[in-house]
N, C-alpha and C. Protein backbone atom coordinates (compact mmCIF):
# COMPACT_ATOMS: atom_id res chain seq x y z
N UNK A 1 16.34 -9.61 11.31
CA UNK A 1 15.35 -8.66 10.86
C UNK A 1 15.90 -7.87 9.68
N UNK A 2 14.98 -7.15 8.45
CA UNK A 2 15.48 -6.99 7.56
C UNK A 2 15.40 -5.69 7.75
N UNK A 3 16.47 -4.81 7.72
CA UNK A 3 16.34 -3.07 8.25
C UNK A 3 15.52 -2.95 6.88
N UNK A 4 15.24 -3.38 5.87
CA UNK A 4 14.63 -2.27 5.26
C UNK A 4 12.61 -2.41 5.05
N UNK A 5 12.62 -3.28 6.31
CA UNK A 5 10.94 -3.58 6.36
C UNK A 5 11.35 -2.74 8.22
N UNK A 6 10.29 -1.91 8.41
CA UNK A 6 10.44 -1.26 9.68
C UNK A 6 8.76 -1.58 10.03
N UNK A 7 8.55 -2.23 11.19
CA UNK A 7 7.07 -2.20 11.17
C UNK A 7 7.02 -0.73 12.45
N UNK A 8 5.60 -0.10 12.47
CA UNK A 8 5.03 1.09 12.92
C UNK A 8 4.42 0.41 14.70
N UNK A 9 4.29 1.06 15.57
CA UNK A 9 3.80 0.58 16.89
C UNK A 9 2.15 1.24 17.04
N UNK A 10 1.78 1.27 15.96
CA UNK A 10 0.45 1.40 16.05
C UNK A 10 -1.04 1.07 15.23
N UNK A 11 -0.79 -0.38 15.73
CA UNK A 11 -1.72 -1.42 15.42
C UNK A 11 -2.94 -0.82 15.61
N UNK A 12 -4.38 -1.08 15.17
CA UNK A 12 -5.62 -0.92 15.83
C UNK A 12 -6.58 -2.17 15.13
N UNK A 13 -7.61 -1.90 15.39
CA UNK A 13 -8.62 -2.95 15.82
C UNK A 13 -9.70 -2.62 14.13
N UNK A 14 -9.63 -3.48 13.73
CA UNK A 14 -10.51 -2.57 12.37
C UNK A 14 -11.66 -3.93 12.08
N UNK A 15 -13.22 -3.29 12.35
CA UNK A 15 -14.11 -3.98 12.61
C UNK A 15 -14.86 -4.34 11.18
N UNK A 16 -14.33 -3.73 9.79
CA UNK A 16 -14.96 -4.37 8.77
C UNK A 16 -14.01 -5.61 8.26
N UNK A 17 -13.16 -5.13 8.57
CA UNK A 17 -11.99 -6.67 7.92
C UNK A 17 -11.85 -7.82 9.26
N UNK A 18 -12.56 -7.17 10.68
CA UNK A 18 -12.76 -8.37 11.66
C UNK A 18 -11.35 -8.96 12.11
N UNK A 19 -10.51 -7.85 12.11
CA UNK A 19 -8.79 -8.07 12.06
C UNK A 19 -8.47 -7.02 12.80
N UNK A 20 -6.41 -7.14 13.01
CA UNK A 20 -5.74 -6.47 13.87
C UNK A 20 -5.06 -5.91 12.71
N UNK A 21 -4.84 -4.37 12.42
CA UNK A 21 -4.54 -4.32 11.65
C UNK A 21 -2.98 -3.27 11.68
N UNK A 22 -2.09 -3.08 11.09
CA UNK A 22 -0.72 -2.33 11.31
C UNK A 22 0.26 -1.92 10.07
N UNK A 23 0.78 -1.46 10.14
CA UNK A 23 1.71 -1.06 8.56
C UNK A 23 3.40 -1.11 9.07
N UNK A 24 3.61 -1.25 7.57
CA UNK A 24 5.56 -1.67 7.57
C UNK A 24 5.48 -0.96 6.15
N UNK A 25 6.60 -0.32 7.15
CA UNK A 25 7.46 0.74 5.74
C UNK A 25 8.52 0.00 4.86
N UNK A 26 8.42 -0.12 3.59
CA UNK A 26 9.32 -1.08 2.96
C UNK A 26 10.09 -0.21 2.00
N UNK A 27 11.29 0.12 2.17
CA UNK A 27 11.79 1.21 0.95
C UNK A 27 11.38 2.24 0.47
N UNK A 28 10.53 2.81 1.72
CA UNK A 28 9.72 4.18 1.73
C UNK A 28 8.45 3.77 1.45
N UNK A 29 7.78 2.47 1.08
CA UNK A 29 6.06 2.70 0.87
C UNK A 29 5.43 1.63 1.91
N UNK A 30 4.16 2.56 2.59
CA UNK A 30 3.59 2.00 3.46
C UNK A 30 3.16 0.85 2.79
N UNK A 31 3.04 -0.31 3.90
CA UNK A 31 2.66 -1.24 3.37
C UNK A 31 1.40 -1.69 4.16
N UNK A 32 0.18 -2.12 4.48
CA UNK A 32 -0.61 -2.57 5.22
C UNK A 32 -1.04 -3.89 5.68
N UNK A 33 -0.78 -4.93 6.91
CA UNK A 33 -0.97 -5.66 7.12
C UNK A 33 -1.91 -5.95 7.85
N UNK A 34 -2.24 -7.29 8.17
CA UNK A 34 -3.41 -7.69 9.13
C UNK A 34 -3.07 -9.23 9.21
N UNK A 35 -4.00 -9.54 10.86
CA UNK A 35 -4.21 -10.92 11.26
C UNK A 35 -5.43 -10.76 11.59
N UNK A 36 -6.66 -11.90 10.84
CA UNK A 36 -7.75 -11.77 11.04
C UNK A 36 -8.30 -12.33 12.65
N UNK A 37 -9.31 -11.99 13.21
CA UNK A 37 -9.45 -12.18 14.66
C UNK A 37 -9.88 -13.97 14.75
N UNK A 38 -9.96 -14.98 13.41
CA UNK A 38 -10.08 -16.30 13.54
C UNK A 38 -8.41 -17.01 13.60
N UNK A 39 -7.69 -16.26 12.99
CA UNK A 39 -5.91 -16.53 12.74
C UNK A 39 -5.83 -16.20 14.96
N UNK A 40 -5.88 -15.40 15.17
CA UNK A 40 -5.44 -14.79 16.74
C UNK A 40 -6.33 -15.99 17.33
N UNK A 41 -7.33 -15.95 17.32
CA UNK A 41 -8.10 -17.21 18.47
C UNK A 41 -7.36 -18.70 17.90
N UNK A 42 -7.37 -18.82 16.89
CA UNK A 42 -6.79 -20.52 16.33
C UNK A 42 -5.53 -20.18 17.56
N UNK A 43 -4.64 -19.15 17.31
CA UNK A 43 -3.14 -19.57 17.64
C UNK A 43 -3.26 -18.88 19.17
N UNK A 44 -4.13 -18.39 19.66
CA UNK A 44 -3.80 -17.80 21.18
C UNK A 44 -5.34 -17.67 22.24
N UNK A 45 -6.45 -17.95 21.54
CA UNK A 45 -7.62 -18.14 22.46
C UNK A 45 -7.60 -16.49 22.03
N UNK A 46 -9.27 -16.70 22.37
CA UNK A 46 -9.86 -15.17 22.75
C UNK A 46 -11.27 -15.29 23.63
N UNK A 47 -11.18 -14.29 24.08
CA UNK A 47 -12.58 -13.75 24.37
C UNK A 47 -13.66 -13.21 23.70
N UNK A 48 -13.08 -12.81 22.59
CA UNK A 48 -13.77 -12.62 21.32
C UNK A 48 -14.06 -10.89 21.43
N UNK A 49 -13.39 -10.55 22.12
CA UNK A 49 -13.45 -8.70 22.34
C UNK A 49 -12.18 -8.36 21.18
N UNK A 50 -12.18 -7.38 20.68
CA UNK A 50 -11.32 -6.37 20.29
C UNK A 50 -10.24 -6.18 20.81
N UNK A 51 -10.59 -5.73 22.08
CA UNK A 51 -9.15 -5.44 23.00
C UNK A 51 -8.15 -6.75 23.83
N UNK A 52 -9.50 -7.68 23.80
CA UNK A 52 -8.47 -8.79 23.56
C UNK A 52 -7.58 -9.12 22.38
N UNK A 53 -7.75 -9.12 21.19
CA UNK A 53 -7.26 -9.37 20.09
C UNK A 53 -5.87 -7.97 20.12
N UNK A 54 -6.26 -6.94 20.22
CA UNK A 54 -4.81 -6.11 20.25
C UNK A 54 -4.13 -6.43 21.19
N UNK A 55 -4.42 -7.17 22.77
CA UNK A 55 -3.34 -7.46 23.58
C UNK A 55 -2.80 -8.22 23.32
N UNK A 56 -3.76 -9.30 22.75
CA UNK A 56 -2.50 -10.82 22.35
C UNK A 56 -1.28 -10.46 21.34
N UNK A 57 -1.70 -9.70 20.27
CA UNK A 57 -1.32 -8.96 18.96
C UNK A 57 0.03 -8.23 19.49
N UNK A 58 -0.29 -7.73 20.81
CA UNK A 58 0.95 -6.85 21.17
C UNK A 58 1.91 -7.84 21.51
N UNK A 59 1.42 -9.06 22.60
CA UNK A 59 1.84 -9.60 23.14
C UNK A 59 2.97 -10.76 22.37
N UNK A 60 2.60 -10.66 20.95
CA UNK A 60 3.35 -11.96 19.98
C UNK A 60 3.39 -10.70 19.02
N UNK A 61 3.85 -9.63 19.26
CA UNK A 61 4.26 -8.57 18.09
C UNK A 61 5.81 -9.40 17.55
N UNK A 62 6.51 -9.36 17.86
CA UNK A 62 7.95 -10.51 17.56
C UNK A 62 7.94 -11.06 16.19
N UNK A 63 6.74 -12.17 16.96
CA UNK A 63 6.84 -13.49 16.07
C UNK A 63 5.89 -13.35 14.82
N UNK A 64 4.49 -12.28 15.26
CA UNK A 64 4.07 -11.81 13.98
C UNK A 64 4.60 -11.11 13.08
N UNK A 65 5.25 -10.08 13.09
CA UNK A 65 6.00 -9.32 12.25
C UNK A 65 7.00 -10.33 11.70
N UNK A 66 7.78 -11.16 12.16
CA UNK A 66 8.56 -11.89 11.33
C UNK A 66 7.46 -12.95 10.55
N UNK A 67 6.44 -13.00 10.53
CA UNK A 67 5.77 -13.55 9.76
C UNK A 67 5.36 -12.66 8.56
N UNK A 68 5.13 -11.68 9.11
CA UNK A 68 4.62 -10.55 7.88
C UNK A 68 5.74 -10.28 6.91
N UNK A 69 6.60 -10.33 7.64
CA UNK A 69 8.13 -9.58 7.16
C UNK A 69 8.28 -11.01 6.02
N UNK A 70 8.06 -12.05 6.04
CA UNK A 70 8.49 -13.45 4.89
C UNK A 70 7.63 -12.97 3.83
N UNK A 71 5.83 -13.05 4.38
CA UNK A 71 5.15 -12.81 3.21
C UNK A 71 5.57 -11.32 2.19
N UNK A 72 5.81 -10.29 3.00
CA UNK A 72 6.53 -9.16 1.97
C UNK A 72 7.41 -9.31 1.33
N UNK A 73 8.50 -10.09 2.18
CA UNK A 73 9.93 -10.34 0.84
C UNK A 73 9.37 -11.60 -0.01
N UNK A 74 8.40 -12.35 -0.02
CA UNK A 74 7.86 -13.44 -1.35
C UNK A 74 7.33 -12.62 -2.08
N UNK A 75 6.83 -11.13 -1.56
CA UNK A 75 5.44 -10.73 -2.35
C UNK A 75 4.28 -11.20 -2.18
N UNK A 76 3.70 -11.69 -1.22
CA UNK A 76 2.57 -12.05 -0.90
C UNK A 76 1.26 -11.50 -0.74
N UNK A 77 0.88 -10.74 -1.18
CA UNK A 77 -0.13 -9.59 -1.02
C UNK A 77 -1.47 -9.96 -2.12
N UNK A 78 -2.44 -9.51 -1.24
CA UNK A 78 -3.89 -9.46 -1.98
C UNK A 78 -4.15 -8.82 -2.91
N UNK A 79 -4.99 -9.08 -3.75
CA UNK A 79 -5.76 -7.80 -4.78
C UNK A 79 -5.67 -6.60 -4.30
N UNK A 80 -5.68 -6.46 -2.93
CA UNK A 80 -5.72 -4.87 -2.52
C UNK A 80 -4.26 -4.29 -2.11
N UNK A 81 -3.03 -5.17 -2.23
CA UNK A 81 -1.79 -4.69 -1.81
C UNK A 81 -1.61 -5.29 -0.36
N UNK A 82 -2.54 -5.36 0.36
CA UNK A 82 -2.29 -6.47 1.79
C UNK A 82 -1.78 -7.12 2.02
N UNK A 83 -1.02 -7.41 3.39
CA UNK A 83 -0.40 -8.53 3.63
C UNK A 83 -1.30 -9.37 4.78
N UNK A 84 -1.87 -10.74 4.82
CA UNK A 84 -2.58 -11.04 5.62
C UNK A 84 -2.64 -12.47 5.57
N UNK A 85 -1.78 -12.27 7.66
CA UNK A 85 -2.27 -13.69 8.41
C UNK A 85 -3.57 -14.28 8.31
């Protein structure tokens, strides 16, 4: 893990981007990520609720963040500064 990407423990559910959404502090600037709720059902099933999508989200917090954590050190980010599964 790279100490200088710290991700935050407070994910939430954000219903216009239809994603799980969370931030990582990178050298002091927030950074904002997301996994859209079609990325979570492809790789873990859903019920198609919300609160399903933050349990799985919690549940593979690990292996997502080291995913997020690659696309930040490539620079991978959207028109809007995003990082997104």
């Amino acid at each position: 893990m790279n100490q200088a990407i710290q991700f935050a423990d407070c994910e939430e559910w954000d219903p216009i981007r239809n994603a799980v959404i969370c931030t990582a502090l990178v050298n002091g600037f927030l950074i904002n990520c997301c996994i859209r709720a079609e990325s979570l059902k492809e790789r873990y099933g859903s019920n198609g609720k919300p609160e399903h999508y933050l349990s799985v989200f919690r549940l593979n917090r690990w292996d997502l963040e080291e995913e997020f954590e690659a696309l930040i050190i490539d620079q991978q980010f959207d028109v809007d500064g995003w990082v997104i599964l």
